[in-house]
PDB file of N, CA and C in Angstrom:
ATOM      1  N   UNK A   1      46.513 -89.444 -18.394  1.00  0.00           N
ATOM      2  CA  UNK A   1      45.393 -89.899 -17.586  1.00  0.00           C
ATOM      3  C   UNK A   1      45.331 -91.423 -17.619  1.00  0.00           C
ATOM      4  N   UNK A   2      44.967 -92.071 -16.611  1.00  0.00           N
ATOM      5  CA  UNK A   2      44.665 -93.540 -16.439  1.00  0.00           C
ATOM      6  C   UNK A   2      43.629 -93.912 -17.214  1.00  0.00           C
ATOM      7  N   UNK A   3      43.892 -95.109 -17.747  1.00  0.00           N
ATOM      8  CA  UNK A   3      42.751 -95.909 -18.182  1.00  0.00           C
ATOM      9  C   UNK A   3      41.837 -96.018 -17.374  1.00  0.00           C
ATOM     10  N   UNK A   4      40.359 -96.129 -17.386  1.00  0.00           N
ATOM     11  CA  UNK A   4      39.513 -96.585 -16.726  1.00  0.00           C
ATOM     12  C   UNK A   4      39.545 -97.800 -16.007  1.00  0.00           C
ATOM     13  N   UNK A   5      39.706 -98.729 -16.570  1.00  0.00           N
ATOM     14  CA  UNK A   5      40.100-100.532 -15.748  1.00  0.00           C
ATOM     15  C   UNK A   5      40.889 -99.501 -14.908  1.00  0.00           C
ATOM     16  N   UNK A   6      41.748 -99.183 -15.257  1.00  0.00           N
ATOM     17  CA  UNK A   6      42.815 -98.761 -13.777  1.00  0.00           C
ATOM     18  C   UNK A   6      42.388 -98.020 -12.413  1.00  0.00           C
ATOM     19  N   UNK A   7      41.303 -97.082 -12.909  1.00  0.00           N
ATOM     20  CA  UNK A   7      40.820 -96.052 -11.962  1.00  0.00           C
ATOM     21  C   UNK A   7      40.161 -97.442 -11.194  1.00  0.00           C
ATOM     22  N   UNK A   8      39.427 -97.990 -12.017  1.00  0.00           N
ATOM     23  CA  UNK A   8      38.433 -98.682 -11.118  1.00  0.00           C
ATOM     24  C   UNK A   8      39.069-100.105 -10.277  1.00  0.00           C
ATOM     25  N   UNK A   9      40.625 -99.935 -10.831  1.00  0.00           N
ATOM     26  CA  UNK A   9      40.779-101.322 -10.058  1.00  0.00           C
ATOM     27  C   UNK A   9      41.167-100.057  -8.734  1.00  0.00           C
ATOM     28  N   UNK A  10      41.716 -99.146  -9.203  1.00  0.00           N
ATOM     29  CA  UNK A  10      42.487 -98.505  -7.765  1.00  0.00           C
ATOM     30  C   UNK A  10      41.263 -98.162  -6.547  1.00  0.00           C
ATOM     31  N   UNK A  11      40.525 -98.025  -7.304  1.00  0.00           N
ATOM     32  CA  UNK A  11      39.262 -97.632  -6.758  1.00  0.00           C
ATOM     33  C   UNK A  11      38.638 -99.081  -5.394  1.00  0.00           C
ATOM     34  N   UNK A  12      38.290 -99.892  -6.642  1.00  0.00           N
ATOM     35  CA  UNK A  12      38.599-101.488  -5.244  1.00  0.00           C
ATOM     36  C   UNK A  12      39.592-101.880  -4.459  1.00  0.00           C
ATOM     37  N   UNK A  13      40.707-101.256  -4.790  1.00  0.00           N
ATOM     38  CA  UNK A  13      42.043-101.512  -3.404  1.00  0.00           C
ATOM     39  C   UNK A  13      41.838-100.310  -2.482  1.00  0.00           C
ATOM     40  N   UNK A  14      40.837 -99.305  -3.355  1.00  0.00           N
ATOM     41  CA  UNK A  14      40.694 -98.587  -1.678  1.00  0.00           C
ATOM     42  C   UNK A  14      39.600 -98.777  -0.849  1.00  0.00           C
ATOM     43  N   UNK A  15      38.442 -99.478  -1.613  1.00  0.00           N
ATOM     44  CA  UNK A  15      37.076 -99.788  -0.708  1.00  0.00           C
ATOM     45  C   UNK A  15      38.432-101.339   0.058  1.00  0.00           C
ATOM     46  N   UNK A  16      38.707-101.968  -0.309  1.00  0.00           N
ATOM     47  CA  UNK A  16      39.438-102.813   0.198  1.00  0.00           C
ATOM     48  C   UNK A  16      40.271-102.395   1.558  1.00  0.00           C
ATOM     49  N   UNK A  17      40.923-101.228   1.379  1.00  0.00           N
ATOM     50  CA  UNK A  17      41.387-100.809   2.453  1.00  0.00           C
ATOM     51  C   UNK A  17      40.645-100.018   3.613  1.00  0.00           C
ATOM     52  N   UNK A  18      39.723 -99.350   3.041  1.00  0.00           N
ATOM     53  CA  UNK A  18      38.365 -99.179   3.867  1.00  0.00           C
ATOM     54  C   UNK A  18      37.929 -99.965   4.509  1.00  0.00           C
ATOM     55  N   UNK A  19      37.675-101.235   4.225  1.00  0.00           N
ATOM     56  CA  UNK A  19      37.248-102.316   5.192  1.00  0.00           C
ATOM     57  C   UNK A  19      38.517-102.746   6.132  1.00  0.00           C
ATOM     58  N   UNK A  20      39.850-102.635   6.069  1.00  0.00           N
ATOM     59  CA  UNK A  20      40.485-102.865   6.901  1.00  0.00           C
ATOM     60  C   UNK A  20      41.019-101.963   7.980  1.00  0.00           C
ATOM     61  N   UNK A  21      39.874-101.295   8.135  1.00  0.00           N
ATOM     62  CA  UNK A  21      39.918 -99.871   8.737  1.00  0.00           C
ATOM     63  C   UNK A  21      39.583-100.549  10.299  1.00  0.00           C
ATOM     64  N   UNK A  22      39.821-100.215  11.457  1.00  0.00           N
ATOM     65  CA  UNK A  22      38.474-100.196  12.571  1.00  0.00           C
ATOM     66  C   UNK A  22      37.289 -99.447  12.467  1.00  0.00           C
ATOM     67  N   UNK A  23      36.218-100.017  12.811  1.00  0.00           N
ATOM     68  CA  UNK A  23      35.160 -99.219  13.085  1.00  0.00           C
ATOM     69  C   UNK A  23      34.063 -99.907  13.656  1.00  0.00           C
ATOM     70  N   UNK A  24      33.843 -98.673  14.648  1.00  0.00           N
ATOM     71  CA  UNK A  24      32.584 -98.889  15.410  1.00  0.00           C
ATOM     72  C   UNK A  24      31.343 -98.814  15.023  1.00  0.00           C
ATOM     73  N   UNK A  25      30.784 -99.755  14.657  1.00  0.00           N
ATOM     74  CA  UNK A  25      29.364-100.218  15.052  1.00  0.00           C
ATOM     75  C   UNK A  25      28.154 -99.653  15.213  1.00  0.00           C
ATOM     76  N   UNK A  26      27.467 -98.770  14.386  1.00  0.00           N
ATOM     77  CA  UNK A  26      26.326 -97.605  15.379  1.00  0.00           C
ATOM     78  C   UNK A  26      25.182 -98.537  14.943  1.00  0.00           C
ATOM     79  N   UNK A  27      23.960 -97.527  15.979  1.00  0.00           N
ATOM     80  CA  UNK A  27      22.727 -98.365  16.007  1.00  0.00           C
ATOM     81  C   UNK A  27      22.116 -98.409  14.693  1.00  0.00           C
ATOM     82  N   UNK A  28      22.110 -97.377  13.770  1.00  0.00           N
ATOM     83  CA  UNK A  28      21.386 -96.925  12.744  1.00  0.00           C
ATOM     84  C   UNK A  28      21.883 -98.595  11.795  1.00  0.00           C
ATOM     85  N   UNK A  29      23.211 -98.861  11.780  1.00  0.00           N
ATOM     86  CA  UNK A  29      23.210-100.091  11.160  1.00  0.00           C
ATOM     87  C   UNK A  29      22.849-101.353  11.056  1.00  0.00           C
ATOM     88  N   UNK A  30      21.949-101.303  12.524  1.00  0.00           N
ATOM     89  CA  UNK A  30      20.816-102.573  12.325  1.00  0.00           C
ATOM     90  C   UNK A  30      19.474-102.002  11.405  1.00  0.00           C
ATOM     91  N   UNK A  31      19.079-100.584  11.564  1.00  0.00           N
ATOM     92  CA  UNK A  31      17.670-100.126  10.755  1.00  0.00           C
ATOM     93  C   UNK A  31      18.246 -99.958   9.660  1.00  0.00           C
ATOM     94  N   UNK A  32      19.650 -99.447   8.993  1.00  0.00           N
ATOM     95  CA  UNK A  32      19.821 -99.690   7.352  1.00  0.00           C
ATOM     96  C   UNK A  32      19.965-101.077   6.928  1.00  0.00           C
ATOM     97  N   UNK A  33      20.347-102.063   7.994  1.00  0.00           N
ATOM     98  CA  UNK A  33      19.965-103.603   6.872  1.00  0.00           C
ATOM     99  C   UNK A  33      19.222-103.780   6.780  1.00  0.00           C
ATOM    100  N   UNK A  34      17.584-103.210   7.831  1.00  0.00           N
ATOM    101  CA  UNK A  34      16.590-103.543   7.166  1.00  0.00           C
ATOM    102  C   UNK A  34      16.312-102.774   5.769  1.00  0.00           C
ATOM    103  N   UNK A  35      16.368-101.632   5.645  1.00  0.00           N
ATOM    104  CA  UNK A  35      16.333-101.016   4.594  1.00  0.00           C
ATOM    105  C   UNK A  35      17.012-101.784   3.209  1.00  0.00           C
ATOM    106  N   UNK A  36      17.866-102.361   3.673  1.00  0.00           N
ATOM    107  CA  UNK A  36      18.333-103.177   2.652  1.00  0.00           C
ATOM    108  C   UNK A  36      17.776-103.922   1.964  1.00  0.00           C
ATOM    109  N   UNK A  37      16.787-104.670   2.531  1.00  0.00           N
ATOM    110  CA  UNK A  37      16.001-105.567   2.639  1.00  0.00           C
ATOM    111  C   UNK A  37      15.022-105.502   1.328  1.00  0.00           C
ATOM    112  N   UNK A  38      14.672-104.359   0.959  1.00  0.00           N
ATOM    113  CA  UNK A  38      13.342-103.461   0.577  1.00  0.00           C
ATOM    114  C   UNK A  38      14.050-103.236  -1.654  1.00  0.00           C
ATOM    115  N   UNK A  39      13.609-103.590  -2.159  1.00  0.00           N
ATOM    116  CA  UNK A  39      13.476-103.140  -3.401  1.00  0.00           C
ATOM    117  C   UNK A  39      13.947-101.478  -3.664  1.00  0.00           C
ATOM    118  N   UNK A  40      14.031-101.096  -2.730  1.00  0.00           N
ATOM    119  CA  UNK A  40      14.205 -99.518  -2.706  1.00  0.00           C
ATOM    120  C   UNK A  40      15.633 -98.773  -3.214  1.00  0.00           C
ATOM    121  N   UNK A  41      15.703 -98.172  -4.133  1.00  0.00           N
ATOM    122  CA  UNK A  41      16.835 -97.573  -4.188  1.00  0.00           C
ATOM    123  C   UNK A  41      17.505 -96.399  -2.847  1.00  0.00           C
ATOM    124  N   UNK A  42      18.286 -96.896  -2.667  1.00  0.00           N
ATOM    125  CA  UNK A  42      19.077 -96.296  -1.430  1.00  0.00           C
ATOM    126  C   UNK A  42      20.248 -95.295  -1.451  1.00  0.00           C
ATOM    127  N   UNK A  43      20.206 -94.112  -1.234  1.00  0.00           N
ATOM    128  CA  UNK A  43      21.201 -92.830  -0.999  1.00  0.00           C
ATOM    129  C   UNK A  43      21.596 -92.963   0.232  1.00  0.00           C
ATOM    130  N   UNK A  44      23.007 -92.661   0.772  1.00  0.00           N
ATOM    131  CA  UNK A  44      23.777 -92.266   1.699  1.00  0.00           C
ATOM    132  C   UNK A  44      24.049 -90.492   1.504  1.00  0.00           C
ATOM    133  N   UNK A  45      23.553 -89.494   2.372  1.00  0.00           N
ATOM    134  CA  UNK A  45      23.918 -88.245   1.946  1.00  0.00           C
ATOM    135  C   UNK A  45      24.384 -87.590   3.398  1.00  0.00           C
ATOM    136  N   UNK A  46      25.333 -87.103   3.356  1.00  0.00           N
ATOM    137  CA  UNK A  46      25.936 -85.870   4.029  1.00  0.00           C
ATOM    138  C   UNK A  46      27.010 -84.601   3.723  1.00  0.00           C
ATOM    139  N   UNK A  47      27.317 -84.228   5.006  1.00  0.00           N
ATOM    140  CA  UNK A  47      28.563 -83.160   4.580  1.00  0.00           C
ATOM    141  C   UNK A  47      29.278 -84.069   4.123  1.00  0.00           C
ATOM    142  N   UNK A  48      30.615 -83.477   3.645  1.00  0.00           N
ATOM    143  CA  UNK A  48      31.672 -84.206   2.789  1.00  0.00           C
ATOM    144  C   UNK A  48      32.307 -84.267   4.445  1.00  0.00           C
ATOM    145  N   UNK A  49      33.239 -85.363   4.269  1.00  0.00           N
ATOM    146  CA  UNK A  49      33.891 -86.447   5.518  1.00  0.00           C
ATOM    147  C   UNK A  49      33.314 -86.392   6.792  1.00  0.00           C
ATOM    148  N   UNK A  50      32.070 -87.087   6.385  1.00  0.00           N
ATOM    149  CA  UNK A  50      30.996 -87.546   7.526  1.00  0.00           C
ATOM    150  C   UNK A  50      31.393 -88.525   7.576  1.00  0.00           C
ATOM    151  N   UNK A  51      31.541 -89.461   6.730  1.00  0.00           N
ATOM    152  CA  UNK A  51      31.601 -91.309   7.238  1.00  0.00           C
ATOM    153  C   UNK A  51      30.656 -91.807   6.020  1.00  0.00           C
ATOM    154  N   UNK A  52      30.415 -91.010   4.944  1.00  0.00           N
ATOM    155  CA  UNK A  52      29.372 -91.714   4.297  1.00  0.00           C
ATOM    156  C   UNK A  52      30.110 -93.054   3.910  1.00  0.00           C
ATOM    157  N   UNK A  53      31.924 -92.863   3.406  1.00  0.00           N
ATOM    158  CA  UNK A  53      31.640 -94.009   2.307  1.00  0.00           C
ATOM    159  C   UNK A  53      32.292 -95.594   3.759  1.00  0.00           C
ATOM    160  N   UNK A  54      32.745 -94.389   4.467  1.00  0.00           N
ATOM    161  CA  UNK A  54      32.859 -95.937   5.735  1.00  0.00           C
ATOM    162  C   UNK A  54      31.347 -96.349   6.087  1.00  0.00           C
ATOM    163  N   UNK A  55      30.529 -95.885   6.174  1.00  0.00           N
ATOM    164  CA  UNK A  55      29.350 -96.296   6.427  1.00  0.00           C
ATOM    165  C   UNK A  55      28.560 -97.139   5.656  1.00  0.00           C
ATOM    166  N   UNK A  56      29.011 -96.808   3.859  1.00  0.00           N
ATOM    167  CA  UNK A  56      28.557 -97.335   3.301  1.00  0.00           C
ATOM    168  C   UNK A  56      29.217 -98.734   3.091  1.00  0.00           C
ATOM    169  N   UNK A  57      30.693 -99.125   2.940  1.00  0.00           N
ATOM    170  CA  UNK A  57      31.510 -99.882   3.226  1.00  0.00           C
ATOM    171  C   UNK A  57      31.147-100.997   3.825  1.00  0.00           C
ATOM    172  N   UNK A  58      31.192-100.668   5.432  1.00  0.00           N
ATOM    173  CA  UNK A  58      30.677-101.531   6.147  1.00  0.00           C
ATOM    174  C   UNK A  58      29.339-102.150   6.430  1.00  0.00           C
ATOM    175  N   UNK A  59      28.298-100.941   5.478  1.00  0.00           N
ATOM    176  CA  UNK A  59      27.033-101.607   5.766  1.00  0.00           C
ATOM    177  C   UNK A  59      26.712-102.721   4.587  1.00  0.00           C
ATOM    178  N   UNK A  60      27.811-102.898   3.294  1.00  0.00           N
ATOM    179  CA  UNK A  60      27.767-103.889   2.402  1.00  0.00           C
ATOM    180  C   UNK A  60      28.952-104.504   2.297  1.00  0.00           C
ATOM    181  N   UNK A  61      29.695-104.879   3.450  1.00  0.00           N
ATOM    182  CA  UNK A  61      30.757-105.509   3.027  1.00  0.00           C
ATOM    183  C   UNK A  61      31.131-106.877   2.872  1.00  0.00           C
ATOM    184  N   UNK A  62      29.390-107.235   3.537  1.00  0.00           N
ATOM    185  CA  UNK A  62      29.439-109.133   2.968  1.00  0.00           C
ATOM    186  C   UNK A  62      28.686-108.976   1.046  1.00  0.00           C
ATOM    187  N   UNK A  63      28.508-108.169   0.888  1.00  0.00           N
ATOM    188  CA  UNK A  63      27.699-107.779  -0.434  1.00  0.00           C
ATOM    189  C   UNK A  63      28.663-108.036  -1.384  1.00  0.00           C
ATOM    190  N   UNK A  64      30.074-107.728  -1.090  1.00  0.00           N
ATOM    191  CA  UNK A  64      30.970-107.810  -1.939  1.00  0.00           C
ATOM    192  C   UNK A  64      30.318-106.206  -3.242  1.00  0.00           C
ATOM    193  N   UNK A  65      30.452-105.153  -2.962  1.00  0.00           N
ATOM    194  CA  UNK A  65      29.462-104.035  -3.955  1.00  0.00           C
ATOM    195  C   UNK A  65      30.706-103.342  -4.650  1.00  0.00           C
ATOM    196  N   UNK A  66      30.063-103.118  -5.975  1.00  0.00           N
ATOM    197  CA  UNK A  66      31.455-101.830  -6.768  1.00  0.00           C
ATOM    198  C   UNK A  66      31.565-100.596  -6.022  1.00  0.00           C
ATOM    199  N   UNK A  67      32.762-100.137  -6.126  1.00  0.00           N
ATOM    200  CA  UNK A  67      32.981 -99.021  -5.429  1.00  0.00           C
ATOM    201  C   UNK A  67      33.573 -98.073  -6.439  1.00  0.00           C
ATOM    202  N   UNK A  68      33.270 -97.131  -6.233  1.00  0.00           N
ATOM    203  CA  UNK A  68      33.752 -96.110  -7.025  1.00  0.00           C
ATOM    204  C   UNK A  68      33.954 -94.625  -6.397  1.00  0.00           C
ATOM    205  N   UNK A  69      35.328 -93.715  -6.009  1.00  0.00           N
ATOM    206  CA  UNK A  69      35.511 -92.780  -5.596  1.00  0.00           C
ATOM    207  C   UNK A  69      35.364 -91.332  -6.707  1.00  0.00           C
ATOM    208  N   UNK A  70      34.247 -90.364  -6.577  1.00  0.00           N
ATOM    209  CA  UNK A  70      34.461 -89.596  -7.548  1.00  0.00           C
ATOM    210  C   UNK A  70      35.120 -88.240  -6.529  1.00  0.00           C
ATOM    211  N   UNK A  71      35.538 -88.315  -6.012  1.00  0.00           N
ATOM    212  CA  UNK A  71      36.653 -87.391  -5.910  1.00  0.00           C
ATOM    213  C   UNK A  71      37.904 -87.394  -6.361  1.00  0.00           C
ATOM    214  N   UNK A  72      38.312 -88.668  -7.311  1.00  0.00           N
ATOM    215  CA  UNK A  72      39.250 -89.046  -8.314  1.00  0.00           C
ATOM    216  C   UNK A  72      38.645 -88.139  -9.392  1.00  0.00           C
ATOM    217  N   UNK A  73      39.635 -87.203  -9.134  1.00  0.00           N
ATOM    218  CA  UNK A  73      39.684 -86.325 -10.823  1.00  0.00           C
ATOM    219  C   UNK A  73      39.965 -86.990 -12.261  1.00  0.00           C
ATOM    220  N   UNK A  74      40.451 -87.928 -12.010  1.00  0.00           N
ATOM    221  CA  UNK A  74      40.685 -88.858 -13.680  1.00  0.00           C
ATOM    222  C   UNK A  74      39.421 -89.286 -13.867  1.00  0.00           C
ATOM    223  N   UNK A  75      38.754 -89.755 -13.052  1.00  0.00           N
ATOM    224  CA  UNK A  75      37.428 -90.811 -13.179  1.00  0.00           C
ATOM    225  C   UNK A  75      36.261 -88.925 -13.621  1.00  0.00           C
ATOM    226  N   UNK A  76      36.016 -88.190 -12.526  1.00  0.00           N
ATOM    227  CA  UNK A  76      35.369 -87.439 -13.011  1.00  0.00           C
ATOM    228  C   UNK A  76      35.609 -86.283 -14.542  1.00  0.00           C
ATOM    229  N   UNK A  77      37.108 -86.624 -14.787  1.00  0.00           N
ATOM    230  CA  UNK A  77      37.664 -85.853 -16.350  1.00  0.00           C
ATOM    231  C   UNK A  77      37.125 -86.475 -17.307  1.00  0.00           C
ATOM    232  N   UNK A  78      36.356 -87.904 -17.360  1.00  0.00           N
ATOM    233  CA  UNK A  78      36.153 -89.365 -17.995  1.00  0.00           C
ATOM    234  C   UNK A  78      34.968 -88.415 -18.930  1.00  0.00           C
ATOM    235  N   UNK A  79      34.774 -88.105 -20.325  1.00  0.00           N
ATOM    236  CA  UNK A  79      33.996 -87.693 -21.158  1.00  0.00           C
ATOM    237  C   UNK A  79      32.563 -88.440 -21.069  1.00  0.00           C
ATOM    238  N   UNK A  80      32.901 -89.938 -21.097  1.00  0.00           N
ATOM    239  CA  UNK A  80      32.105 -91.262 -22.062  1.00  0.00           C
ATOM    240  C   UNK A  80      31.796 -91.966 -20.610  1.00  0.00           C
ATOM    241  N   UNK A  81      30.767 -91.924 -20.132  1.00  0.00           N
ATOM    242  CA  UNK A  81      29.979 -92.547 -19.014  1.00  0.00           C
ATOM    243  C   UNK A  81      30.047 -93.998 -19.486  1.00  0.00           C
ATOM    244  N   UNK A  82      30.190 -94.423 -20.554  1.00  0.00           N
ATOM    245  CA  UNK A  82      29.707 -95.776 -21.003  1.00  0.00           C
ATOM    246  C   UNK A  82      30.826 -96.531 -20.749  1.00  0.00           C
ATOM    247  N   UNK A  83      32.337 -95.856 -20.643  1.00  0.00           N
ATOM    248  CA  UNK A  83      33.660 -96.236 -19.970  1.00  0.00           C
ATOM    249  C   UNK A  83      33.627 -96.669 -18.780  1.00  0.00           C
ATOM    250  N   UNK A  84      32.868 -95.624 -18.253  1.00  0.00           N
ATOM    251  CA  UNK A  84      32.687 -96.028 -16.468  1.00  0.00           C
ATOM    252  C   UNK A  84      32.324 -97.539 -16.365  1.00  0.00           C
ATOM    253  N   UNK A  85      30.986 -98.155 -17.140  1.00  0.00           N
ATOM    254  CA  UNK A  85      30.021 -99.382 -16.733  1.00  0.00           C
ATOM    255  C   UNK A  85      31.523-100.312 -17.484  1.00  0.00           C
ATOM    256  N   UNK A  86      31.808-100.054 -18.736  1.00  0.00           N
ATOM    257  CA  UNK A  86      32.626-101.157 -18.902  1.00  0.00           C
ATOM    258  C   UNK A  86      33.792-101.338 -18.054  1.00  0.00           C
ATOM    259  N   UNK A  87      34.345-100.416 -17.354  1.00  0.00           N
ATOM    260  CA  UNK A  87      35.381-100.645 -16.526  1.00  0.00           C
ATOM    261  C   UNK A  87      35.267-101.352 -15.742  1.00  0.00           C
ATOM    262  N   UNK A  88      33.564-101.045 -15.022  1.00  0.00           N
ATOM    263  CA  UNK A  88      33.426-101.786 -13.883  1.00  0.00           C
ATOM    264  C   UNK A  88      33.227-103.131 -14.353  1.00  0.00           C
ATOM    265  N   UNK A  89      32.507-103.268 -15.153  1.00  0.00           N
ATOM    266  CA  UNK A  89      32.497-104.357 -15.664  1.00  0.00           C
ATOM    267  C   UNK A  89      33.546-105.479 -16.007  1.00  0.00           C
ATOM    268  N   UNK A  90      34.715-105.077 -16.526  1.00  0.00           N
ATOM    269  CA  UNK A  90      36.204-105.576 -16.805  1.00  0.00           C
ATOM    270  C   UNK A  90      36.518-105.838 -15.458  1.00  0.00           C
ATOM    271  N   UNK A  91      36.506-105.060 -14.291  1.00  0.00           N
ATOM    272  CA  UNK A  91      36.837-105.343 -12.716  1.00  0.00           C
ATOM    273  C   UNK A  91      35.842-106.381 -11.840  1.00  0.00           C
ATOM    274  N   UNK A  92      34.801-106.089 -11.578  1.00  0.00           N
ATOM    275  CA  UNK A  92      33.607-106.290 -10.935  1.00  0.00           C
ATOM    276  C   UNK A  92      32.689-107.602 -11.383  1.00  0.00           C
ATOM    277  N   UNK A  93      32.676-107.572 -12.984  1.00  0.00           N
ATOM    278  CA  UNK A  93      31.422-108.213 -13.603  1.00  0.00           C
ATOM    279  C   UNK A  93      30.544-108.268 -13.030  1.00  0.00           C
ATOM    280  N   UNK A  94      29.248-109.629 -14.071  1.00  0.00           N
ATOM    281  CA  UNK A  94      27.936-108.540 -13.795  1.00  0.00           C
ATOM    282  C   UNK A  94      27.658-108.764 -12.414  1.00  0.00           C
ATOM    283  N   UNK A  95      26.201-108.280 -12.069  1.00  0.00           N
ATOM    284  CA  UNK A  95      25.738-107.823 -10.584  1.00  0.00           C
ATOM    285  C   UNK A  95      25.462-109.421 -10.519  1.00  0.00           C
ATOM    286  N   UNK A  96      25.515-109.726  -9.029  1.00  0.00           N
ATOM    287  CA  UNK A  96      25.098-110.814  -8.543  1.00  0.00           C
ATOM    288  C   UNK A  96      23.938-110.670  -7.535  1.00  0.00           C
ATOM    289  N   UNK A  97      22.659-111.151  -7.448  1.00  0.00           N
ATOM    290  CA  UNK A  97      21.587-110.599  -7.257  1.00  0.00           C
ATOM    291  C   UNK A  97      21.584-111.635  -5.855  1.00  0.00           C
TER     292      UNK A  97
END
């Protein structure tokens, strides 16, 4: 199994490649930046390959945001949750507000 740093760097070369995707533009993405806007913790939810994580992608991609795929079976085999934050952490560092 991969190290964690690893999952999570592979993990940013694919939100990376996600953004070099095309994609169109919908209306809802002017009313989720306002939502953005708001102190509010924010969920993206649908069927599985709706567009959540292109949606989510593009609706933070000047944000520069961690990404993390848990349909990676190494990352979800991961025992120690506390691996996860330091990984990201080793990749990502801290949040920039």
């Amino acid at each position: 199994m991969r190290k964690t740093e690893e999952i999570v760097l592979a993990h940013q070369k694919e939100r990376e490649a996600l953004l070099r995707e095309s994609y169109v533009e919908r209306e809802v993405h002017k009313k989720a930046r306002e939502w953005l806007k708001q102190d509010l913790i924010k969920v993206v939810a649908g069927p599985r390959r709706a567009g959540k994580s292109m949606f989510s992608a593009f609706l933070l991609k000047d944000k520069d945001p961690a990404y993390l795929n848990f349909d990676d079976e190494d990352l979800v085999k991961l025992q120690d949750y506390d691996q996860i934050l330091k990984g990201m952490l080793q990749v990502y560092g801290r949040v920039k507000h």
